[in-house]
C-alpha atoms as a PDB file:
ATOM      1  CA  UNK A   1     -11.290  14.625  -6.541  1.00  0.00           C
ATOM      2  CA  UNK A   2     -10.594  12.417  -3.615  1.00  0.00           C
ATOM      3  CA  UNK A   3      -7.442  10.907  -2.863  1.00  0.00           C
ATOM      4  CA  UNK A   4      -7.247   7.075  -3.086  1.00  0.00           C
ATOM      5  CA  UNK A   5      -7.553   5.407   0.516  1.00  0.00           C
ATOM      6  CA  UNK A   6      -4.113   3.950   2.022  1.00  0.00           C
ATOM      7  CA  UNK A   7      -5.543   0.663   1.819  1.00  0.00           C
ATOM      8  CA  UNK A   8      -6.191   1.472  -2.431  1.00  0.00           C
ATOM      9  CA  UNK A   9      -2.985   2.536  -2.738  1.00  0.00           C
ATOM     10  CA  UNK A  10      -1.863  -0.738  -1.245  1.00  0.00           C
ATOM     11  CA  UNK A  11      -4.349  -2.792  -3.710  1.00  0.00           C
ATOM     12  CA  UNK A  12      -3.180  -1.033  -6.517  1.00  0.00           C
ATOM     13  CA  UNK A  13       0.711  -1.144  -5.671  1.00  0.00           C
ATOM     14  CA  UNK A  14       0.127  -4.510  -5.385  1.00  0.00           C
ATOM     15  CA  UNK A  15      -1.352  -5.169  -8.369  1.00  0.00           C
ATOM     16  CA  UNK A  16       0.512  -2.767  -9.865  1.00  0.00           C
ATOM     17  CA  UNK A  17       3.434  -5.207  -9.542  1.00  0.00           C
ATOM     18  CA  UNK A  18       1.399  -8.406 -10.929  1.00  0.00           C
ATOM     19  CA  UNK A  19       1.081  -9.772  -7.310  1.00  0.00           C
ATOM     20  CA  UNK A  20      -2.447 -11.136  -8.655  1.00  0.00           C
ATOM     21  CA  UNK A  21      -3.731 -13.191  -5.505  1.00  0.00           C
ATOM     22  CA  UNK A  22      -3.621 -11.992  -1.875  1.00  0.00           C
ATOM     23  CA  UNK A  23      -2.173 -15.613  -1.084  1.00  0.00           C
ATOM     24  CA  UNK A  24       0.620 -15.249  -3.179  1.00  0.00           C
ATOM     25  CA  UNK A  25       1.632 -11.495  -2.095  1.00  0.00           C
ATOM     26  CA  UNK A  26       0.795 -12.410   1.568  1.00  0.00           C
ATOM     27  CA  UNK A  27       3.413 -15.353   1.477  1.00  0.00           C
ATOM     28  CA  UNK A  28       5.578 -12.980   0.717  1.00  0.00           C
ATOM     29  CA  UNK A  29       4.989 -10.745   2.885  1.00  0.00           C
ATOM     30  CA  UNK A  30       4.671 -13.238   5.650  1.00  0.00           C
ATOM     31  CA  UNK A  31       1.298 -12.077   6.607  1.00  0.00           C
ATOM     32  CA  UNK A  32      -2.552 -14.098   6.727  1.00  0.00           C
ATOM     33  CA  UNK A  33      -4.125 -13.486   3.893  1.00  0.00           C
ATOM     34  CA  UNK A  34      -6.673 -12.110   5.689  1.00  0.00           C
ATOM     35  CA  UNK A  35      -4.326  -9.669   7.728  1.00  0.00           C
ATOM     36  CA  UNK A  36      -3.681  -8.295   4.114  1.00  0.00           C
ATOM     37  CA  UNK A  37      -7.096  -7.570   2.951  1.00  0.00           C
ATOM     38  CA  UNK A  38      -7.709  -6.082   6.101  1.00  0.00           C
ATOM     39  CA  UNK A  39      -4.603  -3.707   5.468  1.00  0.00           C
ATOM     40  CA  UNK A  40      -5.862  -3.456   1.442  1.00  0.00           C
ATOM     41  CA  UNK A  41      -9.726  -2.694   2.718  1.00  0.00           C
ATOM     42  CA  UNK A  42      -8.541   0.237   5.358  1.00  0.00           C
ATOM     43  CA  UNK A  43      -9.473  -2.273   8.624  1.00  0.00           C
ATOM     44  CA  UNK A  44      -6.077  -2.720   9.926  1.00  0.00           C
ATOM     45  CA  UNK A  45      -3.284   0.044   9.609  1.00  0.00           C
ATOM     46  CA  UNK A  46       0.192  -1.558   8.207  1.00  0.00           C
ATOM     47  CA  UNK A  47       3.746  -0.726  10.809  1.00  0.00           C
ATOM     48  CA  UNK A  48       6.628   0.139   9.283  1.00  0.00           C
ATOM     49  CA  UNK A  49       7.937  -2.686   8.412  1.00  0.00           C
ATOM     50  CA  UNK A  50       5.026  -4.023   6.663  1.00  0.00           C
ATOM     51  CA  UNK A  51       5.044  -1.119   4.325  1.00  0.00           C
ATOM     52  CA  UNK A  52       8.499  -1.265   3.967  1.00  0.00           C
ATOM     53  CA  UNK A  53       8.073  -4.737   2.485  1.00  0.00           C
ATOM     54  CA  UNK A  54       5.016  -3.736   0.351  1.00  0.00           C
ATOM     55  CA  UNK A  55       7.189  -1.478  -1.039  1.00  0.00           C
ATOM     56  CA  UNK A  56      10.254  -3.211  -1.815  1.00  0.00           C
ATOM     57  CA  UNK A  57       7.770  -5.577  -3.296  1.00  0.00           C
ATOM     58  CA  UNK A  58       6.019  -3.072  -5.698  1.00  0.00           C
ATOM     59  CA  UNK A  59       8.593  -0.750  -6.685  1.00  0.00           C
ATOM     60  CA  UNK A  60       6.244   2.055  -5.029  1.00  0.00           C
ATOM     61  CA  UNK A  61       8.102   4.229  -2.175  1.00  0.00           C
ATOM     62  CA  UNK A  62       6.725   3.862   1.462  1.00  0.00           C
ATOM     63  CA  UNK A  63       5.871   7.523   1.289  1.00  0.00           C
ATOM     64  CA  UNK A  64       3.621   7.010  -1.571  1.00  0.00           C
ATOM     65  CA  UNK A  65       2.234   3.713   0.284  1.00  0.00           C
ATOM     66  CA  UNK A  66       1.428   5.797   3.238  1.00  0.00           C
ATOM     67  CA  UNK A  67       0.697   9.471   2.451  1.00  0.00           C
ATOM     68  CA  UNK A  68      -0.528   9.142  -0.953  1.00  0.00           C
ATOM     69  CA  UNK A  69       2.225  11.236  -2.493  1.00  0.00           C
ATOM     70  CA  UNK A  70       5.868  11.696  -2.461  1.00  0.00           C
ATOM     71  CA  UNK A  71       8.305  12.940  -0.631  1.00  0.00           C
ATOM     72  CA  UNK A  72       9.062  16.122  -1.130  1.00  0.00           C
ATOM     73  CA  UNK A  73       5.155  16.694  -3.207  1.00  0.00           C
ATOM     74  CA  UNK A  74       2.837  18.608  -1.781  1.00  0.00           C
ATOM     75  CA  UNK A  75      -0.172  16.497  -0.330  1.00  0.00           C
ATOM     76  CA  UNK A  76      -3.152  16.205  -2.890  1.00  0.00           C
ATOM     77  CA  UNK A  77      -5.340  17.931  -0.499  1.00  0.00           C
ATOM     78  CA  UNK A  78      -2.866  21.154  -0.477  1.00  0.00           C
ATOM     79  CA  UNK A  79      -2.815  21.279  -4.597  1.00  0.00           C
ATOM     80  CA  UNK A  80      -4.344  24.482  -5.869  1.00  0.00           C
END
């Protein structure tokens, strides 16, 4: 199975946390709306401080957000 795309995970941490609209979440996160579905459709590549934000905004931890598992997990790809 493949893992999810950093720019899924975003999606779906986003709407995850009822953020329904890209214009709504990207107020938020002070971003274009179009800067955000260019993070959410794997064009653009989020800093830290964006996905700090997206994650204090979904509840999901920047780990998660960025590596597609958490800390301390073993990486999807290394799972027997």
């Amino acid at each position: 199975m493949d893992q999810p795309t950093r720019g899924a995970r975003l999606r779906q941490a986003r709407l995850d946390a009822g953020y329904v609209t890209l214009a709504e979440f990207a107020e938020l996160l002070e971003k274009a709306k179009e800067t955000v579905s260019r993070y959410e459709n794997d064009h653009l590549t989020p800093g830290i401080e964006v996905l700090t934000k997206w994650a204090e905004l979904t509840g999901r931890s920047m780990h998660w957000l960025a590596a597609g598992h958490e800390l301390g997990e073993a990486a999807p790809a290394e799972v027997a």
